[in-house]
Protein backbone atom coordinates (compact mmCIF):
# COMPACT_ATOMS: atom_id res chain seq x y z
CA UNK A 1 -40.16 -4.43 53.70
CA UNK A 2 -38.98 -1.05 55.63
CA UNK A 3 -37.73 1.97 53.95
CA UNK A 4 -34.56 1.50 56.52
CA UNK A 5 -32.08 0.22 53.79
CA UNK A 6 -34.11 1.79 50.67
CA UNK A 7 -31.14 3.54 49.67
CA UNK A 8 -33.15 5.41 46.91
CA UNK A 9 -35.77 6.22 49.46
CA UNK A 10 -32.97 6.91 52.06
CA UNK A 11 -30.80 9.11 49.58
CA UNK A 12 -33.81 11.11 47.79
CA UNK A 13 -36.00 11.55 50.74
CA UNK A 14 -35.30 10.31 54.37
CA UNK A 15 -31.43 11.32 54.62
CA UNK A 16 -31.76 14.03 51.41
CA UNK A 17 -30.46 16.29 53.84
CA UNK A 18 -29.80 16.56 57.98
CA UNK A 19 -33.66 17.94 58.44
CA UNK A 20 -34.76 14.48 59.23
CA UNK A 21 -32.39 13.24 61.56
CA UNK A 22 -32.18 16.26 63.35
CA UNK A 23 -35.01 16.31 64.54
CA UNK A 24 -35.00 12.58 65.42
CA UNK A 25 -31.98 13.24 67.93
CA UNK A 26 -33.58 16.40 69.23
CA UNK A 27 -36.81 14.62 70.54
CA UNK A 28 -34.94 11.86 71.78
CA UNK A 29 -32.57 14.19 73.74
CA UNK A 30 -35.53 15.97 75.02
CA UNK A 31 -37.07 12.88 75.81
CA UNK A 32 -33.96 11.91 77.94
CA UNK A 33 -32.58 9.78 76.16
CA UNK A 34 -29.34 9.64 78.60
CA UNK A 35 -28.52 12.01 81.33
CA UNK A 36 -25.56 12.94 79.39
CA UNK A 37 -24.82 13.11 75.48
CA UNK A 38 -24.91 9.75 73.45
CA UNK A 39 -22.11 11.13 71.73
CA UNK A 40 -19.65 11.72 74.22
CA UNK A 41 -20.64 8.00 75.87
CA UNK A 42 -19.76 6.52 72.31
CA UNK A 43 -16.68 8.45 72.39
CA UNK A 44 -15.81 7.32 76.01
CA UNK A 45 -15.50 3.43 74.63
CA UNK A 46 -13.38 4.24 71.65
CA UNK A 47 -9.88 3.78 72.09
CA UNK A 48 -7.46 4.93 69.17
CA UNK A 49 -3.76 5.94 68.98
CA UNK A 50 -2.72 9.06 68.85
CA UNK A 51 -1.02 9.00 65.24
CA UNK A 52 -3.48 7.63 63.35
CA UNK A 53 -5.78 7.82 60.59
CA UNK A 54 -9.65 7.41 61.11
CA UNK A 55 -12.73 7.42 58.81
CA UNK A 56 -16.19 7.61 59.59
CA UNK A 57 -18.82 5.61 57.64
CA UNK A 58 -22.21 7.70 57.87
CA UNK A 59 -21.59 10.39 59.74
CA UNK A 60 -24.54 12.55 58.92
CA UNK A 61 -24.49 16.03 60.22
CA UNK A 62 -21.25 15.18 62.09
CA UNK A 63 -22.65 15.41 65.81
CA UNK A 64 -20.04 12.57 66.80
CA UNK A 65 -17.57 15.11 66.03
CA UNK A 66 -18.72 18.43 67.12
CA UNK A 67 -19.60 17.48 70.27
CA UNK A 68 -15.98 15.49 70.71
CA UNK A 69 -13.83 18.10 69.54
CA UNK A 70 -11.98 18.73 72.78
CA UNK A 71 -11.03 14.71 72.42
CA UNK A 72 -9.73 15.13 69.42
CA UNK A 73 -6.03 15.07 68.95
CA UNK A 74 -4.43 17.08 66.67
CA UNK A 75 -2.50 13.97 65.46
CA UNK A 76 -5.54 11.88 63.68
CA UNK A 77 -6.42 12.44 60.27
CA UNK A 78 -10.03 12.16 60.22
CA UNK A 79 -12.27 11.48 57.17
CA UNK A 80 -16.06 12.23 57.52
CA UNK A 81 -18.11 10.19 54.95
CA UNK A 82 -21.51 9.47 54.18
CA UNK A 83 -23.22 8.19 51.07
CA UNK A 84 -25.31 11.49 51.17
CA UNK A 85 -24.21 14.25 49.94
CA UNK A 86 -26.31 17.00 51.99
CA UNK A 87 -25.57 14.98 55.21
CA UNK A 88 -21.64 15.79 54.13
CA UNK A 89 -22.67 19.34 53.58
CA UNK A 90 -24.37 19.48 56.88
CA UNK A 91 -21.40 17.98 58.78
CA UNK A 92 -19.17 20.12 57.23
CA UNK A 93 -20.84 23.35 58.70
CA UNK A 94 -21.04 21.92 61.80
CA UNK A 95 -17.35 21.46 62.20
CA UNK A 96 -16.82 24.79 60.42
CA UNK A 97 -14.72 25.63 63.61
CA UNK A 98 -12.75 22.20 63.99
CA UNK A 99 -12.13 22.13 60.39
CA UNK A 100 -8.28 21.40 60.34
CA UNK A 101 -9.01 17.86 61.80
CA UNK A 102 -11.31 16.72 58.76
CA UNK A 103 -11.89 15.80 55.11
CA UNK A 104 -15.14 14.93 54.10
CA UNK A 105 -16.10 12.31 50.95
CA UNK A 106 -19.09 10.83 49.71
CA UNK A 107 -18.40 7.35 50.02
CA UNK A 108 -20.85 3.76 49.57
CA UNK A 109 -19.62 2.09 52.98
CA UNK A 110 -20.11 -1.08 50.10
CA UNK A 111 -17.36 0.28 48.18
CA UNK A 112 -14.81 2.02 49.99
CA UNK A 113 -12.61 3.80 47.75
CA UNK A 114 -9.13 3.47 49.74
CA UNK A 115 -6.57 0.89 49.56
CA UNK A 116 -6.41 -2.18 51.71
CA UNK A 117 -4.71 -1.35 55.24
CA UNK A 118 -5.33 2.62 55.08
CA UNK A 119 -7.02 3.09 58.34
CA UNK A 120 -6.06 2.85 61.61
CA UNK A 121 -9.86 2.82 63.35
CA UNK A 122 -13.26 2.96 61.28
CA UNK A 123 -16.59 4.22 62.68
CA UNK A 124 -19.72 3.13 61.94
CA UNK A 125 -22.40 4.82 64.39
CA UNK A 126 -26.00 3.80 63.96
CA UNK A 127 -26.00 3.51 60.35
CA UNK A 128 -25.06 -0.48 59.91
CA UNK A 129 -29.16 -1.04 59.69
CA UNK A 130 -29.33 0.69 56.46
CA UNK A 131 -26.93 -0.75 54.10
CA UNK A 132 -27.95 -3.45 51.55
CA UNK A 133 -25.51 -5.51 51.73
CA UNK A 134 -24.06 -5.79 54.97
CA UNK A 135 -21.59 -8.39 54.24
CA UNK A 136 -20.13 -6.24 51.53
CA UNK A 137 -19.90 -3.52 53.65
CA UNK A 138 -18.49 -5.62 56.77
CA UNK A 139 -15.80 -7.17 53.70
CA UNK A 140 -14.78 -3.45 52.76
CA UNK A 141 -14.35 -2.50 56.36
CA UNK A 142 -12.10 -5.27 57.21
CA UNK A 143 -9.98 -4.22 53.93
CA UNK A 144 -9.39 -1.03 54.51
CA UNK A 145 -8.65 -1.33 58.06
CA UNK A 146 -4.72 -1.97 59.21
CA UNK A 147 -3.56 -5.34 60.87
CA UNK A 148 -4.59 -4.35 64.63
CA UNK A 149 -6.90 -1.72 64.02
CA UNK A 150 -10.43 -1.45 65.30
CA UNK A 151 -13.78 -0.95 63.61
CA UNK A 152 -16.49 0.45 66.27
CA UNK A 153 -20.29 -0.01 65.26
CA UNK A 154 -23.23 1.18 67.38
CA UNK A 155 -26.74 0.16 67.17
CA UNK A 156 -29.64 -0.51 69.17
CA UNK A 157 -31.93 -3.30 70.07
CA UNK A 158 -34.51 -5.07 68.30
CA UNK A 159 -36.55 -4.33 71.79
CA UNK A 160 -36.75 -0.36 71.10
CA UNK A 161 -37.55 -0.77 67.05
CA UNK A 162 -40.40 -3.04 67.66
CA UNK A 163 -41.85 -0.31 70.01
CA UNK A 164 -40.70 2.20 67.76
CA UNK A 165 -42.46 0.61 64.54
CA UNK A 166 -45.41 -0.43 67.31
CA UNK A 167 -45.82 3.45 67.28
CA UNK A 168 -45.24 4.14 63.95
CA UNK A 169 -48.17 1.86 62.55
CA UNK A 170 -50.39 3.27 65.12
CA UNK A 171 -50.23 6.37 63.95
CA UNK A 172 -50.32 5.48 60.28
CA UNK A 173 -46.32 5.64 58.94
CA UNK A 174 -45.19 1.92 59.55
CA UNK A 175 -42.97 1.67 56.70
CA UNK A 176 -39.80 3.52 58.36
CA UNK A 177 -39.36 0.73 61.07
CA UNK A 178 -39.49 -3.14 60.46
CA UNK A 179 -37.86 -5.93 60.72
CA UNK A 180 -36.04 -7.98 60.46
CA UNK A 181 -33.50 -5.56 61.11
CA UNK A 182 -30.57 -5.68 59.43
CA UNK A 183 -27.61 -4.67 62.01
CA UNK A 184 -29.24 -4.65 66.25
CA UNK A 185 -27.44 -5.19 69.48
CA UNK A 186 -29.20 -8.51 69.15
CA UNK A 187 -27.10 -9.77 65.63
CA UNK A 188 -24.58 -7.75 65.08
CA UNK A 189 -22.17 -9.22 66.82
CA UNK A 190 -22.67 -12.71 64.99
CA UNK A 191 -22.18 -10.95 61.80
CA UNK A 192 -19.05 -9.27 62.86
CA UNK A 193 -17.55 -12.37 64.21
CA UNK A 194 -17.97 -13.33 60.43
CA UNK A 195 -14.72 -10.68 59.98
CA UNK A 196 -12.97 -9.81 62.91
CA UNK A 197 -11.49 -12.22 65.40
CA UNK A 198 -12.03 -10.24 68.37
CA UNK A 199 -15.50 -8.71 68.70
CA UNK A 200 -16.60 -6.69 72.34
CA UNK A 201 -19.75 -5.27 72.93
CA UNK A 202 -21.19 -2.44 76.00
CA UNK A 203 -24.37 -1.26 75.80
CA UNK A 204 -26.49 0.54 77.91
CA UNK A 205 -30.48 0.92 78.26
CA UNK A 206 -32.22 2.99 79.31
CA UNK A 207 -36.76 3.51 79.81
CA UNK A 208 -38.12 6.16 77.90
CA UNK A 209 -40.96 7.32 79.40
CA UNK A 210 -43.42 9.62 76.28
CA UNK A 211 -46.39 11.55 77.79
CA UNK A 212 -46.59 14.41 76.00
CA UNK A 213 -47.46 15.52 72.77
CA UNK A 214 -44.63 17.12 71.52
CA UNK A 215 -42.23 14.81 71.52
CA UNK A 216 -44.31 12.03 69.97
CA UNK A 217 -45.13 14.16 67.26
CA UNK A 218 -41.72 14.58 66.62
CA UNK A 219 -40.29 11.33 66.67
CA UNK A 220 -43.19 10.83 63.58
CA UNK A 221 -42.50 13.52 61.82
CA UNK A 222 -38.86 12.27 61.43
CA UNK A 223 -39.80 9.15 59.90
CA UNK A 224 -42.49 10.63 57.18
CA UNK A 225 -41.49 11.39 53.79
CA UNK A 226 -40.64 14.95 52.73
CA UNK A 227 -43.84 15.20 50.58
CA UNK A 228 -45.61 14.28 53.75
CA UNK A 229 -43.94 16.57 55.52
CA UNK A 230 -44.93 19.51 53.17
CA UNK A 231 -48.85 18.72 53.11
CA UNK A 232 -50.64 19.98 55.58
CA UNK A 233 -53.42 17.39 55.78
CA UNK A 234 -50.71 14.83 56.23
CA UNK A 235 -49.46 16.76 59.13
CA UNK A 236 -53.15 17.48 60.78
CA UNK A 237 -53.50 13.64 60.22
CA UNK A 238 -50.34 12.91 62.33
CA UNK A 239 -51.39 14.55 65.57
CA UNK A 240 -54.54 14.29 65.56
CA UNK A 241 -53.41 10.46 65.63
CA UNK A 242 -51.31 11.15 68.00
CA UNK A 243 -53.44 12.99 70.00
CA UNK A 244 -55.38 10.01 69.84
CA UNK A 245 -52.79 7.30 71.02
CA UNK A 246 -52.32 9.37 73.93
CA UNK A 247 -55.17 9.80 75.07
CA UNK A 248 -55.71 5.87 74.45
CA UNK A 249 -52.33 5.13 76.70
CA UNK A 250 -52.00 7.97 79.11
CA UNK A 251 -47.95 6.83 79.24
CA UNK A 252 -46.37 5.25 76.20
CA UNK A 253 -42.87 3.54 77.04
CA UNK A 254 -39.94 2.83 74.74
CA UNK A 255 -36.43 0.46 75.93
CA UNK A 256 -33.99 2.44 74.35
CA UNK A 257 -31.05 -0.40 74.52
CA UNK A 258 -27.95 1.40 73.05
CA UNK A 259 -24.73 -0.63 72.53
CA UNK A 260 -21.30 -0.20 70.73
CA UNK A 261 -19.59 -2.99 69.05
CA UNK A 262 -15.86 -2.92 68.88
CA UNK A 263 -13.81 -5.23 66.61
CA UNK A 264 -10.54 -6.33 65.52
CA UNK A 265 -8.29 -8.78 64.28
């Protein structure tokens, strides 16, 4: 089994605070991920009214939101959540100057403390692959949400974490990535259909093309442990595997196959 929806592992270690996942988005930007920002594409296919109230299931270190704050009208109520609490902490400095549009809360997307019909829209943005119990989650979700309101989930495909994982075990840390897993472009919109009546999906994929050192190293050292992290034969280990792999496969290739779900009733 993957550590992807250990939530002890995933609360203690992986997502303990924004260290890890910063760094994951970093190399993948620099890697060219998109020509423009992921975020601002994800907020180009979400469509919510202008009074409304909207919460956020995992939002980590709140990039969704920082880099959307000129789409953000003043009318929404937004609640940042995540299950972590030093991902909250993170997002809330990065919004320090957008600060009247949030509250944040430490919520288990399996247990969402609000009353049924409170929300207007929920968010769920690459963060459906680590919860336990999906259904439970998918059950809160449609709950909480108001007759007509949307729920918008993004993901990617089972394509780019086989190559990912691929990777990973090559260069000795296969146990971030496996499958099966639990919420792709691939399933997810079976399971939604288990909840919402009306279930869209757009994706878009792009090649990413790794050649350099750098950036492979990085997307490793985003999926090892903190303790791994801190010794340094651990890290000497890790490039000179990588090192290695390059040198094995002059130009390693990964689909990146992004998509967003949006749902409804």
């Amino acid at each position: 089994m993957s550590d992807m929806a250990n939530q002890e592992y995933l609360l203690k270690d992986q997502y303990r605070d924004a260290t890890n996942f910063t760094l994951r988005v970093e190399t993948l930007q620099r890697m060219g991920v998109m020509q423009g920002s992921w975020y601002r594409w994800i907020f180009d296919h979400i469509q919510i009214p202008e009074q409304s109230h909207v919460l956020e299931l995992g939002c980590g270190p709140g990039f969704l939101w920082r880099e959307n704050l000129d789409r953000v009208p003043q009318t929404w109520e937004v609640t940042l959540s995540d299950f972590s609490p030093g991902m909250l902490e993170a997002a809330r400095h990065n919004l320090e100057k957008g600060g009247e549009h949030f509250a944040y809360q430490v919520i288990d997307a399996q247990a969402i403390p609000y009353e049924a019909d409170h929300f207007d829209a929920v968010i769920a943005n690459a963060m459906l692959y680590h919860v336990p119990n999906l259904a439970q989650a998918l059950s809160e979700v449609r709950r909480v949400l108001k007759p007509g309101g949307k729920f918008y989930a993004t993901t990617i495909g089972d394509r780019a974490i086989a190559e990912l994982g691929t990777i990973m075990q090559q260069v000795g840390y296969g146990t971030w990535l496996g499958s099966p897993f639990g919420f792709s472009i691939e399933n997810g919109g079976q399971q939604l259909e288990s909840w919402f009546t009306h279930v869209t999906l757009d994706r878009l994929e792009k090649q990413l093309l790794i050649n350099e050192r750098e950036s492979l190293l990085g997307l490793v050292r985003s999926g090892m442990s903190k303790q791994e992290q801190q010794d340094a034969a651990k890290l000497r280990a890790a490039q000179e595997a990588v090192e290695r792999l390059l040198q094995q496969d002059q130009e390693l290739t990964i689909t990146m196959d992004f998509g967003i779900f949006a749902a409804s009733n």
